[in-house]
Protein backbone atom coordinates (compact mmCIF):
# COMPACT_ATOMS: atom_id res chain seq x y z
CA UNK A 1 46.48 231.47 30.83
CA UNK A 2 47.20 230.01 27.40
CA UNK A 3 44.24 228.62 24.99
CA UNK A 4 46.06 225.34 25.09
CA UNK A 5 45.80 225.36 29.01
CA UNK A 6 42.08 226.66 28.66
CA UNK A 7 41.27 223.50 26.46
CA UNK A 8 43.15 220.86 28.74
CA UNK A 9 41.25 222.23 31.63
CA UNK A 10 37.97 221.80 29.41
CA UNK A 11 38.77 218.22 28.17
CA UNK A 12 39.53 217.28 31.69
CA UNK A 13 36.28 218.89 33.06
CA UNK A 14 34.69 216.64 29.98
CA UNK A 15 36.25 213.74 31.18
CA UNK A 16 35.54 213.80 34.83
CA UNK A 17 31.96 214.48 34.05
CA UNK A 18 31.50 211.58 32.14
CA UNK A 19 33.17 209.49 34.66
CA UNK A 20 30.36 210.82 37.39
CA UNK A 21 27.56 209.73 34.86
CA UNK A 22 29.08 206.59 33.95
CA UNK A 23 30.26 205.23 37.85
CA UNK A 24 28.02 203.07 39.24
CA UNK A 25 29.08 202.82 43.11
CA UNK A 26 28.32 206.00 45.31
CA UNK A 27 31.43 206.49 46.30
CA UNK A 28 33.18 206.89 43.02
CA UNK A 29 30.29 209.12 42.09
CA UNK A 30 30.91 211.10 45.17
CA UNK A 31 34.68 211.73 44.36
CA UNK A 32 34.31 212.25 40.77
CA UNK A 33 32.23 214.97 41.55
CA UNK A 34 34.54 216.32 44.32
CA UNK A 35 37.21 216.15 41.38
CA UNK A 36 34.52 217.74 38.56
CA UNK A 37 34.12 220.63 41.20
CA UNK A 38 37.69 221.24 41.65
CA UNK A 39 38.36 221.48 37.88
CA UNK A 40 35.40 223.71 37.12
CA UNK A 41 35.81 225.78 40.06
CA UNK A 42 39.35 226.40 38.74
CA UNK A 43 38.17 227.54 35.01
CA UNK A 44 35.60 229.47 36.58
CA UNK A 45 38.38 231.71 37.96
CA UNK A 46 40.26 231.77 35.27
CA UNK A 47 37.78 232.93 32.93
CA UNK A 48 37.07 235.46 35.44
CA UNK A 49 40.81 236.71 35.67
CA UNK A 50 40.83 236.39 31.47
CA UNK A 51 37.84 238.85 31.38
CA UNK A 52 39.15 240.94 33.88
CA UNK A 53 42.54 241.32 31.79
CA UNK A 54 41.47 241.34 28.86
CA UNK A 55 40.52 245.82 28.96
CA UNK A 56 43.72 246.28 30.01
CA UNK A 57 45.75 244.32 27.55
CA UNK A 58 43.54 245.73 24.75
CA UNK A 59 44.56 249.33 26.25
CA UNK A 60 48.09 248.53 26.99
CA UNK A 61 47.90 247.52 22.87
CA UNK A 62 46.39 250.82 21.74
CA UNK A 63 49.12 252.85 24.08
CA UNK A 64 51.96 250.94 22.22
CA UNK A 65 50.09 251.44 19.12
CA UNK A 66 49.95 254.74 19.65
CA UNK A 67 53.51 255.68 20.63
CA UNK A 68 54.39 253.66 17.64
CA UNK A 69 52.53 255.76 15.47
CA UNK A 70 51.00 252.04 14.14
CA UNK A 71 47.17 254.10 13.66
CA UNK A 72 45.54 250.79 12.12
CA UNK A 73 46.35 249.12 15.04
CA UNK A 74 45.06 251.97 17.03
CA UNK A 75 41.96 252.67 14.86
CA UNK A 76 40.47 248.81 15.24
CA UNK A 77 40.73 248.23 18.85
CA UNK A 78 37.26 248.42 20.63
CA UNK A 79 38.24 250.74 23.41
CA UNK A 80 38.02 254.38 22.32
């Protein structure tokens, strides 16, 4: 997922958490929150799958690196 993506999601998790402390009938508070739980639940896993990604691009980086004989590259990723 894109950072542009990542900071939609965010505004619209912003947004629909304002709108459940600013409704004033039960009902819309009950399915703004049903909405706020949707969206967070959804950046939730994609943080997740970003962090769970994230070793194996920096590896799959430092194997190209390496085959292209690029050793700055090589030398200044965090995996060793």
């Amino acid at each position: 997922m894109s950072v542009y993506q990542q900071r939609r999601q965010r505004k619209s998790e912003k947004e629909n958490k304002s709108s459940i402390n600013n409704s004033r009938t039960k009902a819309k508070k009950s399915k703004a929150q049903e909405e706020y739980a949707e969206v967070t639940g959804n950046i939730k896993e994609n943080i997740r799958a970003d962090n769970r990604n994230y070793p194996e691009t920096l590896a799959t980086e430092a194997e190209e690196a390496a085959h292209q004989n690029r050793k700055r590259t090589f030398s200044h990723s965090p995996i060793k």
